[in-house]
C-alpha atoms as a PDB file:
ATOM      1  CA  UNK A   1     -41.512  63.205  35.080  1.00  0.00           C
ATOM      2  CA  UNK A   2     -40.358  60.074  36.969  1.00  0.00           C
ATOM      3  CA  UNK A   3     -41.986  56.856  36.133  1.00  0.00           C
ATOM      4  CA  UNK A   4     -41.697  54.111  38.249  1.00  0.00           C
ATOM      5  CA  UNK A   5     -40.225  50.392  37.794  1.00  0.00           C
ATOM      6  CA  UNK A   6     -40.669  47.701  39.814  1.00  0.00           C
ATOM      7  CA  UNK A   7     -37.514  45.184  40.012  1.00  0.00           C
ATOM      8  CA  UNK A   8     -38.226  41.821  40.610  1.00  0.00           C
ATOM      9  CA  UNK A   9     -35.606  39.579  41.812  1.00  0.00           C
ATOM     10  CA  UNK A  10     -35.856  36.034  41.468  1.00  0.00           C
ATOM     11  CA  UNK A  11     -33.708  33.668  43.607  1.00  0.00           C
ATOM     12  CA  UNK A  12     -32.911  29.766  44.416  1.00  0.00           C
ATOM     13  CA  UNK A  13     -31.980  27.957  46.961  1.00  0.00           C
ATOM     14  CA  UNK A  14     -28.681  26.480  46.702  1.00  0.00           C
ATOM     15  CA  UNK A  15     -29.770  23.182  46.168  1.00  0.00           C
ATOM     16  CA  UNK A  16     -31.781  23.923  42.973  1.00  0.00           C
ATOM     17  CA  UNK A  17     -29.642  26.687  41.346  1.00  0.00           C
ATOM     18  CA  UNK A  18     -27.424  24.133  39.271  1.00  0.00           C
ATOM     19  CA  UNK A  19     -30.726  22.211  38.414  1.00  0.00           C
ATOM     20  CA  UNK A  20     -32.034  25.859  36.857  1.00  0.00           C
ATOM     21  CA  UNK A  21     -28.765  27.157  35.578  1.00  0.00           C
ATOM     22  CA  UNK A  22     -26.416  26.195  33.116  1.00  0.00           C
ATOM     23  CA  UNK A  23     -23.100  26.467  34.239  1.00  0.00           C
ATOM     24  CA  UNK A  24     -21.058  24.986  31.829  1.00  0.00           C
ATOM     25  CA  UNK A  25     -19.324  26.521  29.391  1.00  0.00           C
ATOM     26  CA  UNK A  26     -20.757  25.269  26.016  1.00  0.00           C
ATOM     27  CA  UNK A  27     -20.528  28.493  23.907  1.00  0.00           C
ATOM     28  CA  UNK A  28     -16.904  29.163  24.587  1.00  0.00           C
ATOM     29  CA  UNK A  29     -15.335  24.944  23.838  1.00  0.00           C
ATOM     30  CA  UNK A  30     -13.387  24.932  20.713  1.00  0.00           C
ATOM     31  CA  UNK A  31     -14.620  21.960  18.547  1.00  0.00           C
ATOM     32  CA  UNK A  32     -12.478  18.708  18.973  1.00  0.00           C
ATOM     33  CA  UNK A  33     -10.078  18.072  16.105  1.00  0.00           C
ATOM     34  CA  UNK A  34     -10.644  15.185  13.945  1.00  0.00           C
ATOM     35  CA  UNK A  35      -7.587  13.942  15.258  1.00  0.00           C
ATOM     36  CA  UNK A  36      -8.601  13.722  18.678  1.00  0.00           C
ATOM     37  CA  UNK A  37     -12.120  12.970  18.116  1.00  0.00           C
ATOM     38  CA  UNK A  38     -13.496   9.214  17.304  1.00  0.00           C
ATOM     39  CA  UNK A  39     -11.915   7.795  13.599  1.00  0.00           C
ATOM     40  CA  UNK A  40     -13.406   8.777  10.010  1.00  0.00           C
ATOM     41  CA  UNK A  41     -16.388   6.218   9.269  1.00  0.00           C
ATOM     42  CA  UNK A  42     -16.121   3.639   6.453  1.00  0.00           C
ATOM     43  CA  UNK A  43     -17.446   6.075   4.013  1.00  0.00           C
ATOM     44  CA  UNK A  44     -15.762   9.287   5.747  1.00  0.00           C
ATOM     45  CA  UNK A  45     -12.562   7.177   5.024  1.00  0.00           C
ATOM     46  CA  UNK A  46     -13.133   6.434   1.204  1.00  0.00           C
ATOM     47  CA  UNK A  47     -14.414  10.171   0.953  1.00  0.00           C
ATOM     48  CA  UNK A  48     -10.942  11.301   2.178  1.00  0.00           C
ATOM     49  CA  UNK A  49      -9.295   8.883   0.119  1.00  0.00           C
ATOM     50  CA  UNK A  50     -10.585  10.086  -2.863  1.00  0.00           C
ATOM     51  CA  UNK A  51      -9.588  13.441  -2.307  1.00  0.00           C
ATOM     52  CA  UNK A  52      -6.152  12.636  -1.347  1.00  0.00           C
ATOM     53  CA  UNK A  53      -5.801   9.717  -4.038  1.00  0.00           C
ATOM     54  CA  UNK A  54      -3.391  11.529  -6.142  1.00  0.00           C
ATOM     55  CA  UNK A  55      -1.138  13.065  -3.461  1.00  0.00           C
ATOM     56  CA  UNK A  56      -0.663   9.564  -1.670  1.00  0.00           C
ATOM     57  CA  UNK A  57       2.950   8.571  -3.248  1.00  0.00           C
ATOM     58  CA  UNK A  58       2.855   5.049  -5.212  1.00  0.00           C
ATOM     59  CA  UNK A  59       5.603   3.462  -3.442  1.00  0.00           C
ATOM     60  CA  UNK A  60       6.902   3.354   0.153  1.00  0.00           C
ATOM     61  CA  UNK A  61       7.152   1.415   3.208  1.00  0.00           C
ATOM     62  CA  UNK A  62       4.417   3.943   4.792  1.00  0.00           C
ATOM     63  CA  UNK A  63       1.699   6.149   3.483  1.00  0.00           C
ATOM     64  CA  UNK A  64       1.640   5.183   0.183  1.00  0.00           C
ATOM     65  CA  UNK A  65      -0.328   2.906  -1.964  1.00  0.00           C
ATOM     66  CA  UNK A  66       1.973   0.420  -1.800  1.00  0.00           C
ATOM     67  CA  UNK A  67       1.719  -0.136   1.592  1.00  0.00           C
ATOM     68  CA  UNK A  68      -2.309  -0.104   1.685  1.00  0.00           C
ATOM     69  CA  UNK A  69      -1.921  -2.977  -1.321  1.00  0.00           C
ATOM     70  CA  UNK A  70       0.580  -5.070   0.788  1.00  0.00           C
ATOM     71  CA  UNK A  71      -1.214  -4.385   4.234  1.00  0.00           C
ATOM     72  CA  UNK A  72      -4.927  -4.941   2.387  1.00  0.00           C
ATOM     73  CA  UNK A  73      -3.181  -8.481   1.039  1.00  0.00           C
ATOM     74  CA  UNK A  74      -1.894  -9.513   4.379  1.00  0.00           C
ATOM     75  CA  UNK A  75      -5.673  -8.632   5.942  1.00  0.00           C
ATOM     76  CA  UNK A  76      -8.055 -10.607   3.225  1.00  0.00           C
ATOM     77  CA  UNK A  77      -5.361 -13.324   2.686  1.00  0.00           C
ATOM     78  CA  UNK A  78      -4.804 -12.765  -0.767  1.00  0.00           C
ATOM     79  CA  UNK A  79      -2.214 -15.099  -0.740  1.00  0.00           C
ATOM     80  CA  UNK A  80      -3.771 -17.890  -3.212  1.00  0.00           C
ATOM     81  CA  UNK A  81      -4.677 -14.898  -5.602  1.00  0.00           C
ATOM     82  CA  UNK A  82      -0.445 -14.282  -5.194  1.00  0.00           C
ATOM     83  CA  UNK A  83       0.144 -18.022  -5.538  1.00  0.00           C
ATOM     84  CA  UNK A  84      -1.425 -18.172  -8.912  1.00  0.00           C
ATOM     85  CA  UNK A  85      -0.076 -14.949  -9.790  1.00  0.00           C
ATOM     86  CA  UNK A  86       3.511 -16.022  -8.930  1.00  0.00           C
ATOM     87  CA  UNK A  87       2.837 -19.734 -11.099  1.00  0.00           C
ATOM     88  CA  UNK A  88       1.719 -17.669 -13.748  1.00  0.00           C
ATOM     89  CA  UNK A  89       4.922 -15.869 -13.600  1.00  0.00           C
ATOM     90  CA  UNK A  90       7.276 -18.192 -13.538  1.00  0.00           C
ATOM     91  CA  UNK A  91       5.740 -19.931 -16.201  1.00  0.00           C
ATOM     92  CA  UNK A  92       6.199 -16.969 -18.199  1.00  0.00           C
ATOM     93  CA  UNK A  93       9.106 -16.705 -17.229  1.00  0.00           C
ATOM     94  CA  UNK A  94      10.169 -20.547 -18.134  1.00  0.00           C
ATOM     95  CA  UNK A  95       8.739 -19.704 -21.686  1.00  0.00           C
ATOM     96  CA  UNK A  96      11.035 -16.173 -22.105  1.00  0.00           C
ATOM     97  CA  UNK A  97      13.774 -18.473 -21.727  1.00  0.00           C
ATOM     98  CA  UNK A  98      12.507 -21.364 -23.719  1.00  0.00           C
ATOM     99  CA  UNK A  99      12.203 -18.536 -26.822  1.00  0.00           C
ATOM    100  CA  UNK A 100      15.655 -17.020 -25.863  1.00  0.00           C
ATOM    101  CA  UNK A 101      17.398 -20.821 -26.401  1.00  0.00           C
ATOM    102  CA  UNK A 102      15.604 -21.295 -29.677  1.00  0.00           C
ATOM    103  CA  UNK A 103      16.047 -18.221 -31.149  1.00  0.00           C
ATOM    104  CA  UNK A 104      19.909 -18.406 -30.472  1.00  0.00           C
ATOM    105  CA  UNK A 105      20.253 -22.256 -31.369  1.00  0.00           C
ATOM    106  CA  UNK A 106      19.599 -20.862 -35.100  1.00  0.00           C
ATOM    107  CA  UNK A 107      21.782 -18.261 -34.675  1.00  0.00           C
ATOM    108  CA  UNK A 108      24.662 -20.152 -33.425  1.00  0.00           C
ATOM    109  CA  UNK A 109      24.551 -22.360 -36.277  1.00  0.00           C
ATOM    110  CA  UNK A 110      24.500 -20.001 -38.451  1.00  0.00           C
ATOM    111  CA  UNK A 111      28.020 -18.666 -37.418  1.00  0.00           C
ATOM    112  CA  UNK A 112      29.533 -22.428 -37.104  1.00  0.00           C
ATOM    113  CA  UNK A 113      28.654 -22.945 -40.924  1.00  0.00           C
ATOM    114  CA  UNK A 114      29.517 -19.683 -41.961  1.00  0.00           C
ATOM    115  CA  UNK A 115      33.383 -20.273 -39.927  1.00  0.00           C
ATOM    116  CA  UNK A 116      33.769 -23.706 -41.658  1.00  0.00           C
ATOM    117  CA  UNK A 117      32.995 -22.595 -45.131  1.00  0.00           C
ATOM    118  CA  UNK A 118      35.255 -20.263 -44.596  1.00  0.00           C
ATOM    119  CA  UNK A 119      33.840 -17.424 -45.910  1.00  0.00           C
ATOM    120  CA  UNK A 120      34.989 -13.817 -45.010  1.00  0.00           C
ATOM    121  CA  UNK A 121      32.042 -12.880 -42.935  1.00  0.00           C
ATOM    122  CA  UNK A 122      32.634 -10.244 -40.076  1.00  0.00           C
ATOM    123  CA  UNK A 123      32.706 -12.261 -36.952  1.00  0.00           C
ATOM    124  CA  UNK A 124      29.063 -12.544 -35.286  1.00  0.00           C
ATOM    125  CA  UNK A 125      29.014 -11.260 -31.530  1.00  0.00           C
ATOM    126  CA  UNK A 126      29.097 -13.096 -28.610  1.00  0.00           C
ATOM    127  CA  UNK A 127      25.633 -13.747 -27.063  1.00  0.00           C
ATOM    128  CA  UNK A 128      25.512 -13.012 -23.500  1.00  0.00           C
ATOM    129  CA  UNK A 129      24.241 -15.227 -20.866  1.00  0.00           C
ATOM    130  CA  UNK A 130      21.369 -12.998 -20.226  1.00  0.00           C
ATOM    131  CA  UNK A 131      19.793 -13.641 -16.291  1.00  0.00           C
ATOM    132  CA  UNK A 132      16.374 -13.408 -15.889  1.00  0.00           C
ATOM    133  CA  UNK A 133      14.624 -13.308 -12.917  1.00  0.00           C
ATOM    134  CA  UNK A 134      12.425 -15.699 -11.591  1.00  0.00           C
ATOM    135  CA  UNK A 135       9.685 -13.117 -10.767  1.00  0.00           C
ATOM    136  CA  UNK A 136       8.670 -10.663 -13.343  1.00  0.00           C
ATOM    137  CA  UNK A 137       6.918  -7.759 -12.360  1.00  0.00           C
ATOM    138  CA  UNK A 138       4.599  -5.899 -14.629  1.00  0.00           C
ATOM    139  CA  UNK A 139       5.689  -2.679 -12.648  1.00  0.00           C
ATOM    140  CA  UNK A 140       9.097  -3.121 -13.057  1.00  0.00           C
ATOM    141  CA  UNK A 141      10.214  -4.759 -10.098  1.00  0.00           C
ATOM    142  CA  UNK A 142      11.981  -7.724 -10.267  1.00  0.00           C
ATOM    143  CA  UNK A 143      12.983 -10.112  -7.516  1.00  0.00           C
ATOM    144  CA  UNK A 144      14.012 -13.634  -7.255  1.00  0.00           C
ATOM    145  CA  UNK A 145      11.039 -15.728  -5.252  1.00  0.00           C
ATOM    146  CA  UNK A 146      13.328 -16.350  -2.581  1.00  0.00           C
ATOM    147  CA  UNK A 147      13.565 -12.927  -1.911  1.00  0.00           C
ATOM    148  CA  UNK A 148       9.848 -12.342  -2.221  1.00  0.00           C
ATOM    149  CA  UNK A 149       9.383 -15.205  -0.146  1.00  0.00           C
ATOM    150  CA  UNK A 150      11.495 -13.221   2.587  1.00  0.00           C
ATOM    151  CA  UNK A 151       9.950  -9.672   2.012  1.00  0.00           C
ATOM    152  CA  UNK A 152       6.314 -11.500   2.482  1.00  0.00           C
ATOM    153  CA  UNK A 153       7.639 -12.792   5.731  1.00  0.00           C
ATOM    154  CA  UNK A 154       8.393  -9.806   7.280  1.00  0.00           C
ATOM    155  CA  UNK A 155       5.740  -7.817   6.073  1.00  0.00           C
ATOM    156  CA  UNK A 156       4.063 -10.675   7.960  1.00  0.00           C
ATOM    157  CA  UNK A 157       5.432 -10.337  10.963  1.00  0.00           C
ATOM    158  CA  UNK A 158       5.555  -6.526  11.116  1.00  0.00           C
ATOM    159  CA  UNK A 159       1.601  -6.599  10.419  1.00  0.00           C
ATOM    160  CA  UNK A 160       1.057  -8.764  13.830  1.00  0.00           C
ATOM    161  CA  UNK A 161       3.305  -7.187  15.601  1.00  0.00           C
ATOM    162  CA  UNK A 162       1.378  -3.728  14.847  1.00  0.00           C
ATOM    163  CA  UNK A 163      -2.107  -5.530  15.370  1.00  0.00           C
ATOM    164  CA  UNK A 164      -0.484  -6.675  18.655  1.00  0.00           C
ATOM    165  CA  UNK A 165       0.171  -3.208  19.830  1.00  0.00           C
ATOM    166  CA  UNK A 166      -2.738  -2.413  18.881  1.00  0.00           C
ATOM    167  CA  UNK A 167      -4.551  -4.922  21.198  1.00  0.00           C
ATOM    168  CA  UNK A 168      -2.448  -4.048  23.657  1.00  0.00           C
ATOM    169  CA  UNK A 169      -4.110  -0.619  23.956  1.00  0.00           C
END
C-alpha cells in the first residue's frame, strides 16, 4: 500500500528572501551583562544599594561609605551644612578647654596651700598640658582645621578632575 504525497516547494526571489526570512541569530545571543549594558536606573541603584549596604566597608578612599558621604558633599555643596558643623565644633571645643582651666585652677590651689602649710601631704601629680584638637569628630577622627581645610581641597580637586574625564568621554 503506497500512498501518495505531494511536496510543495515554496521559493523567493533573491530580492525578497531577507524581507521573508529571519536571518539573524536571535535565539543563540547570550544576554548582555549588566556591566556592558546601559547603567542601573535611580531606583535599580538604591535597590542594589540596599542589598549591598552592609558589605560596603565604612571607611576608604574608594568603595566605601565614606567616599559616597564625601563625594555626595562635594556634589550638593554641603559645605555651609560643614561650616556650621565645624563652628559648632570648635566652639565645643573652646568650652572643653574653658572646663579643663577651671577645673585645674582649683586644683592647683589646692596643692600651693597644702605646700605652704606645710603639711605632710603626698605630693599631688603634675597636670599635663593636655592638646586638644581643634576639630572633634564624633567618629573618632580628629584633625586640626588646617588639615581638614587641605583634605577638602583635594578631595576637591580630585572630584573635577574625575568629572573632567568623564566629559572627556
Amino acid at each position: 500500500m503506497s500512498t501518495q504525497v505531494d511536496l510543495v516547494r515554496q521559493e523567493f526571489e533573491k530580492n525578497r528572501y531577507n524581507n521573508n526570512i529571519d536571518t539573524s541569530f536571535s535565539q543563540f545571543v547570550a544576554s548582555t551583562p549588566p556591566s556592558e549594558s546601559a547603567p542601573p536606573s535611580v531606583q535599580e541603584f538604591f535597590q542594589y544599594y540596599q542589598k549591598l549596604f552592609y558589605v560596603i566597608p565604612k571607611e576608604g578612599d574608594i568603595n566605601s561609605h565614606r567616599y559616597l558621604i564625601n563625594t555626595s558633599e562635594a556634589y550638593i555643596g554641603a559645605s555651609e551644612q560643614s561650616d556650621n558643623l565645624q563652628a559648632l565644633q570648635e566652639e565645643i571645643t573652646q568650652l572643653r578647654r574653658q572646663l579643663l582651666e577651671a577645673q585645674i585652677g582649683p586644683a592647683q590651689a589646692i596643692a600651693k596651700v597644702l605646700s605652704e602649710t606645710g603639711l605632710n601631704f603626698p605630693k599631688l601629680p603634675e597636670i599635663p598640658n593636655l592638646e586638644i584638637p581643634t576639630v572633634f569628630n564624633p567618629l573618632g577622627n580628629t584633625e586640626t582645621t588646617v588639615e581638614r581645610e587641605k583634605r577638602m581641597a583635594e578631595r576637591d580637586t580630585d572630584i573635577r578632575d574625575e568629572e573632567q574625564e568623564r566629559n572627556r568621554r
